[in-house]
Protein backbone atom coordinates (compact mmCIF):
# COMPACT_ATOMS: atom_id res chain seq x y z
CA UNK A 1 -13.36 10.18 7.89
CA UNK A 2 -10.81 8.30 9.30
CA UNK A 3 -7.04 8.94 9.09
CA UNK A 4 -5.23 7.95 11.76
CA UNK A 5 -1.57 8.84 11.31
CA UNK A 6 -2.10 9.93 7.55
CA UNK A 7 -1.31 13.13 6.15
CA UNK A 8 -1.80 14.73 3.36
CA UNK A 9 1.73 16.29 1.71
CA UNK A 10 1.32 19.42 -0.20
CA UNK A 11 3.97 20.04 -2.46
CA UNK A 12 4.18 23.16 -4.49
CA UNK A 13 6.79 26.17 -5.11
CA UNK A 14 3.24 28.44 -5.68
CA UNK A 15 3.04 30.03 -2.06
CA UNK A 16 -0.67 30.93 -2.92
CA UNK A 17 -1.39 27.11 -3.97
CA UNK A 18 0.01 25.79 -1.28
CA UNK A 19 -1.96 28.30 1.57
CA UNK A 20 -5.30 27.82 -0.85
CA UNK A 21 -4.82 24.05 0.29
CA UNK A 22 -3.63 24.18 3.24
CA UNK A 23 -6.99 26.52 4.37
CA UNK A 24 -9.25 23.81 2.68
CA UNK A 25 -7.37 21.13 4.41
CA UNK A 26 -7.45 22.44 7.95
CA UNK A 27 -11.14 23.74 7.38
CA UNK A 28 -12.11 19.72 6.86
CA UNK A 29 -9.52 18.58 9.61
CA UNK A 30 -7.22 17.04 7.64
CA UNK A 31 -3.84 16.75 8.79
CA UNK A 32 -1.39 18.00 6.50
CA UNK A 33 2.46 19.63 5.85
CA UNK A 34 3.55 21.56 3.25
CA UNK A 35 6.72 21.65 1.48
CA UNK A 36 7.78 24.41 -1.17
CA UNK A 37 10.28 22.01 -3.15
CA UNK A 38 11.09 18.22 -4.23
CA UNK A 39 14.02 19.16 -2.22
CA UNK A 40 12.45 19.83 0.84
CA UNK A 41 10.29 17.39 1.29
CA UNK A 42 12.83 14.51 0.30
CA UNK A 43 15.46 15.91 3.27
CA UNK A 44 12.43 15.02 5.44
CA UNK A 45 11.35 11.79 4.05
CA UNK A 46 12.20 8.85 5.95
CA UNK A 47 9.91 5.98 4.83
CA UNK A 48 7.47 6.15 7.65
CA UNK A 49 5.15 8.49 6.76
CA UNK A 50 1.83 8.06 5.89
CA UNK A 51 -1.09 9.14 3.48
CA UNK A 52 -1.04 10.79 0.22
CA UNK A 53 0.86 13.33 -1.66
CA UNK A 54 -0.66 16.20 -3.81
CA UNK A 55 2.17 17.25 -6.23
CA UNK A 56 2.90 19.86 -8.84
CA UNK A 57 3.98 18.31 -11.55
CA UNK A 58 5.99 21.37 -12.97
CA UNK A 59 8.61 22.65 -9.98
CA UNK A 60 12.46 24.36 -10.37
CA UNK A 61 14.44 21.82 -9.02
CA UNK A 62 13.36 18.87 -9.06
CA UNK A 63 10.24 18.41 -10.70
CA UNK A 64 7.18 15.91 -10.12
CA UNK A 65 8.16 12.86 -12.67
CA UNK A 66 11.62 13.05 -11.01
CA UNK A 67 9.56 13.08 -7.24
CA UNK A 68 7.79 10.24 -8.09
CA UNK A 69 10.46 8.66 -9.74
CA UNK A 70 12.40 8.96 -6.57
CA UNK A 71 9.73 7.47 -4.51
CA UNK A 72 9.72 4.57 -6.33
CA UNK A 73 13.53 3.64 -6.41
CA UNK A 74 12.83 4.07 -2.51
CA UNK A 75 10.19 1.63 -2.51
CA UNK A 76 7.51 4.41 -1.40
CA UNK A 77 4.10 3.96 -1.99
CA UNK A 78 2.76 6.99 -1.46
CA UNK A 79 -0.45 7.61 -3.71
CA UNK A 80 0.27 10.91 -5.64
CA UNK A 81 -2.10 13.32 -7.25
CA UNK A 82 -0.27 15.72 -9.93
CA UNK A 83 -1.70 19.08 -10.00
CA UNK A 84 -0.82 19.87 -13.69
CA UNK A 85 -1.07 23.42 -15.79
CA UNK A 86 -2.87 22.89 -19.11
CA UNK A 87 0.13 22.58 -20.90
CA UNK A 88 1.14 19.97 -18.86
CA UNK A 89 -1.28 16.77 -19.52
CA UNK A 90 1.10 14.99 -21.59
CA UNK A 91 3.41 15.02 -18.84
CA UNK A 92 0.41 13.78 -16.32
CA UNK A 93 -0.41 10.98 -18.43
CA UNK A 94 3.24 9.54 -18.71
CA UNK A 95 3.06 10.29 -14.46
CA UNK A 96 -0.47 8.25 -14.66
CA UNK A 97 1.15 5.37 -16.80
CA UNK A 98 4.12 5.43 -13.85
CA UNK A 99 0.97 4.72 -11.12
CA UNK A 100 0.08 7.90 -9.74
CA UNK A 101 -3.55 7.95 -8.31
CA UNK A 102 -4.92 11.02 -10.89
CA UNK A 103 -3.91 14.44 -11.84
CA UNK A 104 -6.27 17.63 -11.88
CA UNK A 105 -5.75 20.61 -13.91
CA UNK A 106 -5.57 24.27 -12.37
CA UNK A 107 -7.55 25.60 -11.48
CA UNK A 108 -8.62 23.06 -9.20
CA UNK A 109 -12.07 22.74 -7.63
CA UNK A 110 -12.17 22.22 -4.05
CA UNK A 111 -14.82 19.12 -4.11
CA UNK A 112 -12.77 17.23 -6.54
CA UNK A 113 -9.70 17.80 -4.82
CA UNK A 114 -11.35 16.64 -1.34
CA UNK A 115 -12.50 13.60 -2.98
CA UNK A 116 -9.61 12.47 -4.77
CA UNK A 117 -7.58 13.04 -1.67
CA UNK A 118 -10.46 10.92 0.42
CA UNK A 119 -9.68 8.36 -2.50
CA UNK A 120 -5.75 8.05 -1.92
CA UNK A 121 -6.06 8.22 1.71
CA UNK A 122 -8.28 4.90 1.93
CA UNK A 123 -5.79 3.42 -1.20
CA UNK A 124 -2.80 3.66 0.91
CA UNK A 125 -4.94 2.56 4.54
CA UNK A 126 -5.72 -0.71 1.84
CA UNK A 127 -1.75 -1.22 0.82
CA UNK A 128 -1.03 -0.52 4.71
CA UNK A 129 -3.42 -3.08 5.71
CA UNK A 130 -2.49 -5.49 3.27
CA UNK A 131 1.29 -5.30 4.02
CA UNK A 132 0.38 -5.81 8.05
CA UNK A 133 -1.85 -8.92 7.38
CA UNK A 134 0.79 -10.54 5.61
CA UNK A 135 3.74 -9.44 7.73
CA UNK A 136 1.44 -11.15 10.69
CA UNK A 137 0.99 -14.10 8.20
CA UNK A 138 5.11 -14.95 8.18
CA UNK A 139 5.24 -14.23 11.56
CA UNK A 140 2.87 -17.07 12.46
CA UNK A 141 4.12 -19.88 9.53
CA UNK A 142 7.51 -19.12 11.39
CA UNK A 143 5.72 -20.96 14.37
CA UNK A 144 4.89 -24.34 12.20
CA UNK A 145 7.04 -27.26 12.67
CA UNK A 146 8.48 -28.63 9.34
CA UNK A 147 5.94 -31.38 9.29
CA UNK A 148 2.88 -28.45 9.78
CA UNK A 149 4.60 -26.81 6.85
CA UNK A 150 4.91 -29.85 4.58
CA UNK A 151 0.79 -30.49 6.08
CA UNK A 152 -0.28 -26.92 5.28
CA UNK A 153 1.31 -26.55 1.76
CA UNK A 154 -0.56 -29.87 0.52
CA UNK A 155 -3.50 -28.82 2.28
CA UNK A 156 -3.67 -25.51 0.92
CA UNK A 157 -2.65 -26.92 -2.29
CA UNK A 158 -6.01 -28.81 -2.79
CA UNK A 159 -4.06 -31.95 -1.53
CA UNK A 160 -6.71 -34.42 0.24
CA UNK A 161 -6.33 -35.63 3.71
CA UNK A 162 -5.62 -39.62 2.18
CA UNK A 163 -3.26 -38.05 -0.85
CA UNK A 164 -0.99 -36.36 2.07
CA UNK A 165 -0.93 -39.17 4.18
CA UNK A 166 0.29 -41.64 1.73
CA UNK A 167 3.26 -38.93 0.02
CA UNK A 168 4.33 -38.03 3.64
CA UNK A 169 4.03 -42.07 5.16
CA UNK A 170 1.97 -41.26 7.91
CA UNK A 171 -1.80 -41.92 9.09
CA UNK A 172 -4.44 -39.72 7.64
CA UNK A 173 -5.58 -39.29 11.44
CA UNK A 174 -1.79 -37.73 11.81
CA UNK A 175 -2.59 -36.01 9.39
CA UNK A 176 -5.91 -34.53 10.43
CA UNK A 177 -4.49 -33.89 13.92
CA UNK A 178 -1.17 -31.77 12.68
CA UNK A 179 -3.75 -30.20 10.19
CA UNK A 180 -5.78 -28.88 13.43
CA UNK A 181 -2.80 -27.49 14.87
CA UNK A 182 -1.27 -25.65 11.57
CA UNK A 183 -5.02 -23.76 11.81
CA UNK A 184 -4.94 -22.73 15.26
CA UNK A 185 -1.16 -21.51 14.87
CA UNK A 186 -2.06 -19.32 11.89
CA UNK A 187 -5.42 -18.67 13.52
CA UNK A 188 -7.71 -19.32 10.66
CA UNK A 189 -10.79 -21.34 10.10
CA UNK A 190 -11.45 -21.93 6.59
CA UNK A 191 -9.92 -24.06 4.02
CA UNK A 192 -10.11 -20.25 1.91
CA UNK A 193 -8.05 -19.11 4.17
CA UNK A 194 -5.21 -20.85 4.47
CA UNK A 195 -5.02 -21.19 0.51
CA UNK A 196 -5.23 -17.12 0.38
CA UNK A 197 -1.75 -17.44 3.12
CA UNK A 198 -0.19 -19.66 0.90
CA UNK A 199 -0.83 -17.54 -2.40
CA UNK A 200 0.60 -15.13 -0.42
CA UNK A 201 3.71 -16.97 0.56
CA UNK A 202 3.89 -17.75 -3.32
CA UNK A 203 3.29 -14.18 -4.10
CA UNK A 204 6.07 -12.72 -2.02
CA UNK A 205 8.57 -15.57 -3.31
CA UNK A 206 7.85 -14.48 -6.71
């Protein structure tokens, strides 16, 4: 199991919910923290942390929509799991609709808890991963000349070699050698690849 830097953030006014969790937790090695409030846990938020939350749904204060709420005006991305009462699925759905990960109902069993935890730990490694590959994609188009740009656009755009040559007035071997060079900078060797950059680029324009 691999969670380097992640932990998992237990959030709960029940003291005996949140020291049932926080045995199971340390039992499997899972690093974790524990808050009792909303509160508490936003006064120590600061945008780098990493892994999952498991969150009541139900709190004084503020409760678990608001939380997640909260995140998401911050740009968080934080998978949450909603521990819910039974009176309280309508309110996990409407959490659900707003993109948490999954709610369980109390009382909780310790295998499904574990797994859906193992399950929002590897969603957010995915989102981290994602967000460093293309952060290392802009860094490396910011290396292109504006002729390797113009070159790698219509390239990645399904543009042939010939086509290129004759809407930028230069020789398809010009072509073919800035081509080279816009693959080495962004350190790819498939045509696949350099189309998935540009969707990207699109992506993040959009």
């Amino acid at each position: 199991m691999s969670n380097s830097e992640q932990k998992v953030f237990i959030i709960d006014d029940d003291d005996a919910v949140r020291d049932s969790m926080s045995m199971l937790l340390e039992t499997m090695g899972l690093p974790h923290q524990c808050y009792i409030s909303a509160d508490d846990f936003l006064d120590n938020y600061d945008g780098n942390q990493r892994g999952c939350l498991v969150l009541d749904i139900r709190m004084s204060g503020i409760n678990g929509l608001e939380l997640q709420q909260r995140l998401k005006d911050m740009n968080a991305f934080l998978p949450i799991i909603f521990i819910t009462g039974h009176g309280d699925v309508p309110m996990a759905v409407e959490a659900m609709r707003q993109g948490a990960m999954d709610f369980l109902r109390k009382p909780i069993r310790e295998q499904d808890l574990l797994e859906r935890i193992q399950e929002a730990l590897d969603y957010e490694k995915g989102i981290r991963d994602e967000l460093r590959e293309r952060e290392e994609s802009k860094r490396k188009l910011l290396t292109l000349t504006t002729r390797e740009r113009d070159i790698f656009e219509r390239v990645a755009d399904g543009h042939a070699n010939k086509v290129i040559a004759l809407e930028l007035g230069i020789s398809e071997r010009t072509v073919e050698v800035h081509r080279s060079q816009v693959m080495r900078k962004l350190e790819v060797r498939s045509l696949a690849q350099l189309v998935r950059i540009r969707l990207e680029m699109k992506n993040a324009i959009d």
